[in-house]
C-alpha atoms as a PDB file:
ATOM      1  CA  UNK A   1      21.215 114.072 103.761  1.00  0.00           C
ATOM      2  CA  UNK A   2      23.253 117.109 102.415  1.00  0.00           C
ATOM      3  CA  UNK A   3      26.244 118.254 104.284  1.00  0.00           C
ATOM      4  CA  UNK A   4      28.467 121.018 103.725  1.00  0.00           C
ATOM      5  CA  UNK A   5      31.761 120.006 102.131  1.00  0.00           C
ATOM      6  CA  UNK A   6      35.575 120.794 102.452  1.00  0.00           C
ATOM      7  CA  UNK A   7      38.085 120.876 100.491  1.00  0.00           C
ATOM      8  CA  UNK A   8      41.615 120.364 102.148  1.00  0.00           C
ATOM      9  CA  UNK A   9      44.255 122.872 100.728  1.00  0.00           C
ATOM     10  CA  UNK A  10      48.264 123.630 101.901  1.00  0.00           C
ATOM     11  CA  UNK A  11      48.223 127.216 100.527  1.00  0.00           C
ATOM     12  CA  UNK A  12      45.192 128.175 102.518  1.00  0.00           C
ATOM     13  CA  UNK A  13      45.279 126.243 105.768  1.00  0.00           C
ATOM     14  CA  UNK A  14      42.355 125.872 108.104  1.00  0.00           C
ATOM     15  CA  UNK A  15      41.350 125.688 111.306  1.00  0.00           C
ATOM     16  CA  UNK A  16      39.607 123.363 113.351  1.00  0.00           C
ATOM     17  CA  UNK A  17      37.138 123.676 116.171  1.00  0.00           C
ATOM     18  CA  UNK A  18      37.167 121.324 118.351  1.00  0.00           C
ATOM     19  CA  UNK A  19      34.079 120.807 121.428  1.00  0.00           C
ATOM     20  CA  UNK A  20      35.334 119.571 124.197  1.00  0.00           C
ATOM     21  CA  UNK A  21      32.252 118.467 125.830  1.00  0.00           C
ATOM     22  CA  UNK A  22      28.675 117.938 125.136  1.00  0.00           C
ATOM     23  CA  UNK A  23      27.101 120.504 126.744  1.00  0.00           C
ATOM     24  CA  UNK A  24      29.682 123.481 124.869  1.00  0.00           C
ATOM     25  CA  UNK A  25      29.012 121.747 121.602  1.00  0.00           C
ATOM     26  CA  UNK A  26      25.008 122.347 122.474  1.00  0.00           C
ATOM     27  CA  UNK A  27      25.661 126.032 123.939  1.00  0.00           C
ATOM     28  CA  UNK A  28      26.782 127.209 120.961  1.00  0.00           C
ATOM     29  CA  UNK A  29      25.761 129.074 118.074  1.00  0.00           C
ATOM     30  CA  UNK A  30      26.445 128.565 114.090  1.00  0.00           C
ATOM     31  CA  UNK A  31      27.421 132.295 113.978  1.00  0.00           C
ATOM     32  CA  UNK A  32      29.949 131.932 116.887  1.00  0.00           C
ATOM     33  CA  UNK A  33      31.319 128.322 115.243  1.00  0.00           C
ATOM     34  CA  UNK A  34      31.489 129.779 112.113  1.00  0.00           C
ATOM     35  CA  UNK A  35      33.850 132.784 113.161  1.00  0.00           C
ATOM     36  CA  UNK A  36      35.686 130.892 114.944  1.00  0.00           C
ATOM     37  CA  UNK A  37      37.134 127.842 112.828  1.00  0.00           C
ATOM     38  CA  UNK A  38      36.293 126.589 109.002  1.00  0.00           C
ATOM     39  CA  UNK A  39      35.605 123.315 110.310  1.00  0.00           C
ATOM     40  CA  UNK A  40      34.410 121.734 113.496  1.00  0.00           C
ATOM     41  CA  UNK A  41      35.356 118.665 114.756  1.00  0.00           C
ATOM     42  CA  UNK A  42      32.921 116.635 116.681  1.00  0.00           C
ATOM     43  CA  UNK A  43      34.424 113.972 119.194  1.00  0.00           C
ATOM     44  CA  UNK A  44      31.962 111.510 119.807  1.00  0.00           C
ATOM     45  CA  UNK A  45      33.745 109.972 121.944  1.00  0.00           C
ATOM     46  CA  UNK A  46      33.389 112.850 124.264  1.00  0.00           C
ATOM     47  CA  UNK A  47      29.558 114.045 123.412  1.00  0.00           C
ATOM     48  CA  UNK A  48      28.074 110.188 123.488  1.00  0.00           C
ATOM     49  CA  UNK A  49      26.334 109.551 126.689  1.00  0.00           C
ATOM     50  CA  UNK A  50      27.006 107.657 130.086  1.00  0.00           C
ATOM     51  CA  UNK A  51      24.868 104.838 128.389  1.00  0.00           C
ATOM     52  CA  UNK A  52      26.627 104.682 124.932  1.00  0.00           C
ATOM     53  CA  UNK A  53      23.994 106.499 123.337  1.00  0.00           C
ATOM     54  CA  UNK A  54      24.402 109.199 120.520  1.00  0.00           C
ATOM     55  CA  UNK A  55      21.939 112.329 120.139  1.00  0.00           C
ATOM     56  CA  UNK A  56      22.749 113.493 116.695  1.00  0.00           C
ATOM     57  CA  UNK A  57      20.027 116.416 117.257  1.00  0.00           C
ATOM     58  CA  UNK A  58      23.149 118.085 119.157  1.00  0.00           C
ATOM     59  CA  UNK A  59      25.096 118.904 116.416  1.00  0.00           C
ATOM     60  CA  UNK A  60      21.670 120.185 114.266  1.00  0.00           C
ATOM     61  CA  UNK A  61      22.756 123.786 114.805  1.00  0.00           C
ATOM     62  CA  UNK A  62      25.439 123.828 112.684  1.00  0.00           C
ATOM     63  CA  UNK A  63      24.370 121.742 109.544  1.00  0.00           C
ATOM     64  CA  UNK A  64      25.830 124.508 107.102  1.00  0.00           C
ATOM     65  CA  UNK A  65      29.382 124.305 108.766  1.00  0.00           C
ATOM     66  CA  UNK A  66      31.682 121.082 107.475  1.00  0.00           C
ATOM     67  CA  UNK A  67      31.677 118.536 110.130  1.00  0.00           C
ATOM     68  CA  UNK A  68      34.298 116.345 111.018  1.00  0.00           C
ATOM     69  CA  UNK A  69      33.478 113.855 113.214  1.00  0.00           C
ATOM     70  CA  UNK A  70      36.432 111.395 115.240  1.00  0.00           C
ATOM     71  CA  UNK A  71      35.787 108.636 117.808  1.00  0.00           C
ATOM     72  CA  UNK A  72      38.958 108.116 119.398  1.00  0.00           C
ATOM     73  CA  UNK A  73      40.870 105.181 120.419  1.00  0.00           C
ATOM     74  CA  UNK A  74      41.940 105.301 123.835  1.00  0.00           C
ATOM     75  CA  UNK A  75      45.714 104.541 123.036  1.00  0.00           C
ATOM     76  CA  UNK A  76      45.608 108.182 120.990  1.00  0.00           C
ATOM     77  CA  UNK A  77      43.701 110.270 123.625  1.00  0.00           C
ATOM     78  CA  UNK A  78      40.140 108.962 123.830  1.00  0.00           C
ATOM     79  CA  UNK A  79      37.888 109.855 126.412  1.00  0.00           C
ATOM     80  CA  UNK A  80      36.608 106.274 126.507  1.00  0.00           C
ATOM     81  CA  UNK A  81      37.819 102.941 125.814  1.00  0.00           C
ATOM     82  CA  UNK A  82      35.874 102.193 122.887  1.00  0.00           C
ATOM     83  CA  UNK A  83      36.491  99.036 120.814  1.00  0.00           C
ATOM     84  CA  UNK A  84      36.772  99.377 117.482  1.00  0.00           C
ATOM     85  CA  UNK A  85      33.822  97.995 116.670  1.00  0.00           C
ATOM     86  CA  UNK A  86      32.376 100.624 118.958  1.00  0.00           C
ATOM     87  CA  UNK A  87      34.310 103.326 117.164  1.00  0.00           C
ATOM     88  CA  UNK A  88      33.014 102.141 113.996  1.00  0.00           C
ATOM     89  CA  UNK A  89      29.203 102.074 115.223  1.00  0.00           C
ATOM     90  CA  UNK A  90      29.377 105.762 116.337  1.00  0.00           C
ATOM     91  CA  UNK A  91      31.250 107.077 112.682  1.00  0.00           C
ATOM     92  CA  UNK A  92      28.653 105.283 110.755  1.00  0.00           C
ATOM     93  CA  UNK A  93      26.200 107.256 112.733  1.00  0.00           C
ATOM     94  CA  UNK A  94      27.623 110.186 111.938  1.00  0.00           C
ATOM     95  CA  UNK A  95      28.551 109.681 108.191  1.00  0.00           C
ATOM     96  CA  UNK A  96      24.989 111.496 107.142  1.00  0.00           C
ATOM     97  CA  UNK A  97      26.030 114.919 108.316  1.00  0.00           C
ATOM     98  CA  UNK A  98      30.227 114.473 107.846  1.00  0.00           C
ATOM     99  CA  UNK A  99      32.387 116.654 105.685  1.00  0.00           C
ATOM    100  CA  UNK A 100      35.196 114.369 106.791  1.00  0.00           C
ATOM    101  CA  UNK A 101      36.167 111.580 109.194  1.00  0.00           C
ATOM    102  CA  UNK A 102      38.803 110.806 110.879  1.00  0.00           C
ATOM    103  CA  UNK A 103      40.403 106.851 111.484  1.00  0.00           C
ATOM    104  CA  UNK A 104      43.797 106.160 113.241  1.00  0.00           C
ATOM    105  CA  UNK A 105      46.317 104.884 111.155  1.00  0.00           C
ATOM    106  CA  UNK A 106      46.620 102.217 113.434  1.00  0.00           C
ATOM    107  CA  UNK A 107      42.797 101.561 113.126  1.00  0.00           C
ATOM    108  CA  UNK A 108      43.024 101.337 109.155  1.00  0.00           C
ATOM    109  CA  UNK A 109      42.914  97.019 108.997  1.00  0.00           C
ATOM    110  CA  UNK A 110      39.915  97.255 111.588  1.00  0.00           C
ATOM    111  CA  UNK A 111      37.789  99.874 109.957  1.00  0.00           C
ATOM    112  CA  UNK A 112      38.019  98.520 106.698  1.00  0.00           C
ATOM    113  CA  UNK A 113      34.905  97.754 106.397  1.00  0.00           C
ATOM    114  CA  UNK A 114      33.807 101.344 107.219  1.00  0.00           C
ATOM    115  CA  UNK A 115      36.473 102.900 105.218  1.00  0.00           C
ATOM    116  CA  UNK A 116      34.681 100.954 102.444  1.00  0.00           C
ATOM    117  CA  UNK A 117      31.543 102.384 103.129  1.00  0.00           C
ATOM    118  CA  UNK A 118      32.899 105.846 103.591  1.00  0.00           C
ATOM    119  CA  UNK A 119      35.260 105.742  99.616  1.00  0.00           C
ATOM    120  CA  UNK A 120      31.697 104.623  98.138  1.00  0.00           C
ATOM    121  CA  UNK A 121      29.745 107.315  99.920  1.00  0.00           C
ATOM    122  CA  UNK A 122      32.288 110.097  98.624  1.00  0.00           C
ATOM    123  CA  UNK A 123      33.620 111.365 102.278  1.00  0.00           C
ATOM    124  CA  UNK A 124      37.042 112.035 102.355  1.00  0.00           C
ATOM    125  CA  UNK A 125      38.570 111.031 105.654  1.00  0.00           C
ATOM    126  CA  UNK A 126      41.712 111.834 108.023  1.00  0.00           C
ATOM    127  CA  UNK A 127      44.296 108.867 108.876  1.00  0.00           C
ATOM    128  CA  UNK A 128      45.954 110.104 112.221  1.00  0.00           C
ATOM    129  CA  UNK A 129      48.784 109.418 114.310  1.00  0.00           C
ATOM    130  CA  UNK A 130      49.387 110.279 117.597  1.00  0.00           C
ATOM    131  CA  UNK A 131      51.980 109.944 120.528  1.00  0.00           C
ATOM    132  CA  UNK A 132      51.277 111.704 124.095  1.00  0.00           C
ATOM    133  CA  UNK A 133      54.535 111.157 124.608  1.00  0.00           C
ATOM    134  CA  UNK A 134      57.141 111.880 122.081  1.00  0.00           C
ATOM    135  CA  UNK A 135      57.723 113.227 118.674  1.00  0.00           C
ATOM    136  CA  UNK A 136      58.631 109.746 116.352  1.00  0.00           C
ATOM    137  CA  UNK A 137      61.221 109.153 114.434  1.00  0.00           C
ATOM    138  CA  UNK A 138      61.075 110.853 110.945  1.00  0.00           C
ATOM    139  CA  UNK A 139      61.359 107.531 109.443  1.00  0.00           C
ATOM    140  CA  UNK A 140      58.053 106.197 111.216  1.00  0.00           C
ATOM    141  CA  UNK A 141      56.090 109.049 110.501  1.00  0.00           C
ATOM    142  CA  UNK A 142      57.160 109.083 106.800  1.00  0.00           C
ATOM    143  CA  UNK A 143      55.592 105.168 107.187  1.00  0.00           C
ATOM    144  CA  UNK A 144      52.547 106.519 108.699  1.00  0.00           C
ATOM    145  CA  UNK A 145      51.949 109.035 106.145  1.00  0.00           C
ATOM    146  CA  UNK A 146      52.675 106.141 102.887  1.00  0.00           C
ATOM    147  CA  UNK A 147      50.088 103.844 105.024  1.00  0.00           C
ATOM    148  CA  UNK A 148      48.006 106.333 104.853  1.00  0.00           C
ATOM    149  CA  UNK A 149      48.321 107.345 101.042  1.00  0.00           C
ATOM    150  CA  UNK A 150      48.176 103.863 100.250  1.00  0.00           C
ATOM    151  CA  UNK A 151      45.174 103.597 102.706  1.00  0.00           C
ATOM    152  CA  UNK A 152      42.975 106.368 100.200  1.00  0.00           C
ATOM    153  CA  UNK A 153      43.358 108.881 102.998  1.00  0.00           C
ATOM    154  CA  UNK A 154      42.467 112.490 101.917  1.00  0.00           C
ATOM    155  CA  UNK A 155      44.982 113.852 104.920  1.00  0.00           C
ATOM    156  CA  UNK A 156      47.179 112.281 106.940  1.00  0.00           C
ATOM    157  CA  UNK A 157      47.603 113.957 110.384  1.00  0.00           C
ATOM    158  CA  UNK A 158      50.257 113.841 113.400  1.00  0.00           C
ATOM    159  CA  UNK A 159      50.194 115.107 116.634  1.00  0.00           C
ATOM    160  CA  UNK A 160      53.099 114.433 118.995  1.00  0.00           C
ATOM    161  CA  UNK A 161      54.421 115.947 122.571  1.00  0.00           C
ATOM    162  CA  UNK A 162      57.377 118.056 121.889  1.00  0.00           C
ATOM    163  CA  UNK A 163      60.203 118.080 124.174  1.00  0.00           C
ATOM    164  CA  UNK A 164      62.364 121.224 123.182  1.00  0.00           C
ATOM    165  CA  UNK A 165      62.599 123.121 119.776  1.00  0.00           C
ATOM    166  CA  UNK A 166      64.624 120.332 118.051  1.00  0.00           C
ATOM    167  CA  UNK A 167      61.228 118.795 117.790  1.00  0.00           C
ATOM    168  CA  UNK A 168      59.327 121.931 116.516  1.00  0.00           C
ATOM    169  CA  UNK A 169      62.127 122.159 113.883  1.00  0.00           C
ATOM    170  CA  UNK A 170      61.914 118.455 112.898  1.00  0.00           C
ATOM    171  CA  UNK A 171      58.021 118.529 112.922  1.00  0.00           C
ATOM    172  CA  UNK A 172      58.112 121.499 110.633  1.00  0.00           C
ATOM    173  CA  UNK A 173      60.837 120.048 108.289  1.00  0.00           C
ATOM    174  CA  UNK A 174      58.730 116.878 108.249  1.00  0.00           C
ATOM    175  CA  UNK A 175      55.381 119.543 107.355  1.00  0.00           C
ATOM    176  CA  UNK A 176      57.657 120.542 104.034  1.00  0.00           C
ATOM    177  CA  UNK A 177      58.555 117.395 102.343  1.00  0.00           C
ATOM    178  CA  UNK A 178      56.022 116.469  99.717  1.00  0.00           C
ATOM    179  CA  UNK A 179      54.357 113.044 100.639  1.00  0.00           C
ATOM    180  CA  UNK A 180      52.275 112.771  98.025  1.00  0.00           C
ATOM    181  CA  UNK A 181      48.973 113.270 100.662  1.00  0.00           C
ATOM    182  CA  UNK A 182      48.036 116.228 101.894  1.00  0.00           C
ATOM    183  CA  UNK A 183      49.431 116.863 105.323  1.00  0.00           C
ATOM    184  CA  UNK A 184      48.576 118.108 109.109  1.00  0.00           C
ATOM    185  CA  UNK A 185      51.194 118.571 111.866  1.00  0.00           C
ATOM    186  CA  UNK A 186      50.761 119.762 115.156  1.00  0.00           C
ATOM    187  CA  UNK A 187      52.338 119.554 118.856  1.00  0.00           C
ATOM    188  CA  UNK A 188      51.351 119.340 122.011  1.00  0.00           C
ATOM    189  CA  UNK A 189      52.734 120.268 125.522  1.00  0.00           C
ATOM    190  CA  UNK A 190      54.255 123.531 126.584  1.00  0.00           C
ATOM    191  CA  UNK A 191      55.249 123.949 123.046  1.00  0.00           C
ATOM    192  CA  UNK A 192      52.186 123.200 121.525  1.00  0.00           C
ATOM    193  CA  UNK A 193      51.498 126.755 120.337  1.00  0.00           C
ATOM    194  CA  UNK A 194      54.455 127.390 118.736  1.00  0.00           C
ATOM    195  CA  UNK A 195      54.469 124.606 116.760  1.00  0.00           C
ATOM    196  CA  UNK A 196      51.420 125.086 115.829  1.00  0.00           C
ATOM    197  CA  UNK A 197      52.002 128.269 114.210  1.00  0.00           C
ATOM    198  CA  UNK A 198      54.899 127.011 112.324  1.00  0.00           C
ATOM    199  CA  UNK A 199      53.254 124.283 111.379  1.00  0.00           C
ATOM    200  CA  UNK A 200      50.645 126.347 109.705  1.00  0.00           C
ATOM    201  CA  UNK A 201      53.135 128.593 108.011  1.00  0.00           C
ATOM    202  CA  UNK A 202      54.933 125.361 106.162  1.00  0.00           C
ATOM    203  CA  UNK A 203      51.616 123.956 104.941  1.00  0.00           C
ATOM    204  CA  UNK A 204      49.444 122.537 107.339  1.00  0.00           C
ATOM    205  CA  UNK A 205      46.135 121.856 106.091  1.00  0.00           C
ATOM    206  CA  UNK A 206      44.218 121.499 109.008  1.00  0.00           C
ATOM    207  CA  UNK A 207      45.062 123.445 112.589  1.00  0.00           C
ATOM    208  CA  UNK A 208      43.544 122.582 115.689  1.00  0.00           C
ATOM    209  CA  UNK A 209      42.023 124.800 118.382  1.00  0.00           C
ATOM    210  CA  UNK A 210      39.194 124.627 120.712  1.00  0.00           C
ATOM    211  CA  UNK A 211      35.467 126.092 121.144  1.00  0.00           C
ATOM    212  CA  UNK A 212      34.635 126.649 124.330  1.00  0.00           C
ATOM    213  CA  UNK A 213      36.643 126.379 127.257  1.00  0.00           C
ATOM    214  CA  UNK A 214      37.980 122.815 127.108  1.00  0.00           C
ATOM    215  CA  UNK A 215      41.303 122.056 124.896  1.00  0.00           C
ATOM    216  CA  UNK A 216      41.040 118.366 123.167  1.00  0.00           C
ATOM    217  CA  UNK A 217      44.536 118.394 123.779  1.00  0.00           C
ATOM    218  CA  UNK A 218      47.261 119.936 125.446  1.00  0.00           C
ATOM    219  CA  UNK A 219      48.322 122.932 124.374  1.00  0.00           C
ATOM    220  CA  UNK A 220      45.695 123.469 121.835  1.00  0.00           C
ATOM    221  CA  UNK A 221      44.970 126.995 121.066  1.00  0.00           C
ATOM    222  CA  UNK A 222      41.503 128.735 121.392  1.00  0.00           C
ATOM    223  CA  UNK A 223      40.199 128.411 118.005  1.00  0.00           C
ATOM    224  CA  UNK A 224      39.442 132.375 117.487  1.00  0.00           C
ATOM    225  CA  UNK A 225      42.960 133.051 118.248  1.00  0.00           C
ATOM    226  CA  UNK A 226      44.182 130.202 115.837  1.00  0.00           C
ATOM    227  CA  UNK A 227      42.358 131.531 112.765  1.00  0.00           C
ATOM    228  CA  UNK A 228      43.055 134.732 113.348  1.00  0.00           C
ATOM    229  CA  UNK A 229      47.377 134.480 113.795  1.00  0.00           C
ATOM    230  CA  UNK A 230      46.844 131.937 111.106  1.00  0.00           C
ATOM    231  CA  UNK A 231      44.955 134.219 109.103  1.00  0.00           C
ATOM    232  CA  UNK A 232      48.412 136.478 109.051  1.00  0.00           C
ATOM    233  CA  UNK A 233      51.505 134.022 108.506  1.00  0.00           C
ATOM    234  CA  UNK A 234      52.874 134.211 105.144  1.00  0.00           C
ATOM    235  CA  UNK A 235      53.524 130.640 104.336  1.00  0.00           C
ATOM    236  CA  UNK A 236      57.135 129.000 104.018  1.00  0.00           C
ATOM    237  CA  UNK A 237      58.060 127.120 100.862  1.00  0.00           C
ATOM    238  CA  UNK A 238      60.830 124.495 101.038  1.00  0.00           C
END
């Protein structure tokens, strides 16, 4: 099945719209999604039912808008504590209508089966790294990112709570060095919109917000907003 594609791109980032249930991602319209991120993310661990089950006929709205689709591991803010094998089942579901995907860096060894599947299909996908409860060290998210590199990643994404604007600083110095991958940085907390901003303006390919009224995350933007101050930064080079 054809899906729309994306292309990832640090002098032109994007935003993401992210549902945070099932019933907003079914409210919605492909107009509204479409002016209100240049990709949606599907979390299916959020929109899968109380039995396990996934309707893909809810996301059938917005076949001309590039999908992403993530099932989240617990440990990184899933809504469900999904084994990996579980995680794995839901993706593959999902690969027929996916501009991208999106695997944990930590989940790389376990999904390699799928991350197979997905190189040989042609579907560029996101290694990610998140921490609810700090920003890392600079030296283990430069690791992260070279895992994910060496991985075949197309992106390689962090999120992190920030604790004061030392850590928006170091997360946007981290945002400018070259890594050889194309990068995403965001925070989250009471600082989360900041940094997201600045995050943007050094180079961040992909910017999360939310459709709807239920943030993914904590201190995620609404969407609309996002795209539109993103739509005037003029971006920082190192």
């Amino acid at each position: 099945m054809a899906h729309a594609k994306f292309q990832p791109s640090s002098r032109h980032p994007k935003t993401v719209g992210s549902f945070g249930n099932a019933v907003e991602l079914r409210a919605t319209t492909a107009l509204t999604t479409m002016e209100r991120c240049d990709l949606a993310e599907i979390r299916l661990d959020i929109v899968i039912g109380n039995d396990g089950g996934l309707v893909t006929e809810q996301w059938a709205h917005l076949s001309e808008i590039p999908l992403l689709f993530t099932a989240r591991r617990v440990e990184e803010g899933g809504a469900r504590a999904l084994s990996a094998r579980e995680r794995m089942d839901l993706l593959r579901i999902s690969l027929d209508y996916a501009a991208l995907i999106d695997i944990e860096v930590a989940s790389i060894d376990e999904m390699s089966d799928l991350i197979t599947e997905v190189k040989a299909r042609n579907i560029p996908w996101i290694a990610s790294f998140h921490d609810f409860k700090k920003l890392s060290n600079p030296c283990i998210l430069k690791a992260a990112a070279e895992r994910a590199k060496d991985a075949g990643a197309a992106i390689f994404k962090t999120a992190a709570m920030l604790s004061g604007p030392a850590d928006v600083a170091q997360l946007a110095e981290f945002q400018l060095i070259d890594h050889g991958i194309p990068v995403a940085t965001m925070g989250m907390g009471p600082l989360a919109p900041v940094s997201r901003l600045l995050c943007a303006q050094c180079g961040s390919v992909l910017n999360y917000g939310y459709i709807g009224n239920t943030p993914t995350a904590p201190g995620q933007w609404d969407s609309l907003l996002m795209k539109q101050a993103i739509s005037r930064l003029v971006p920082i080079q190192h």
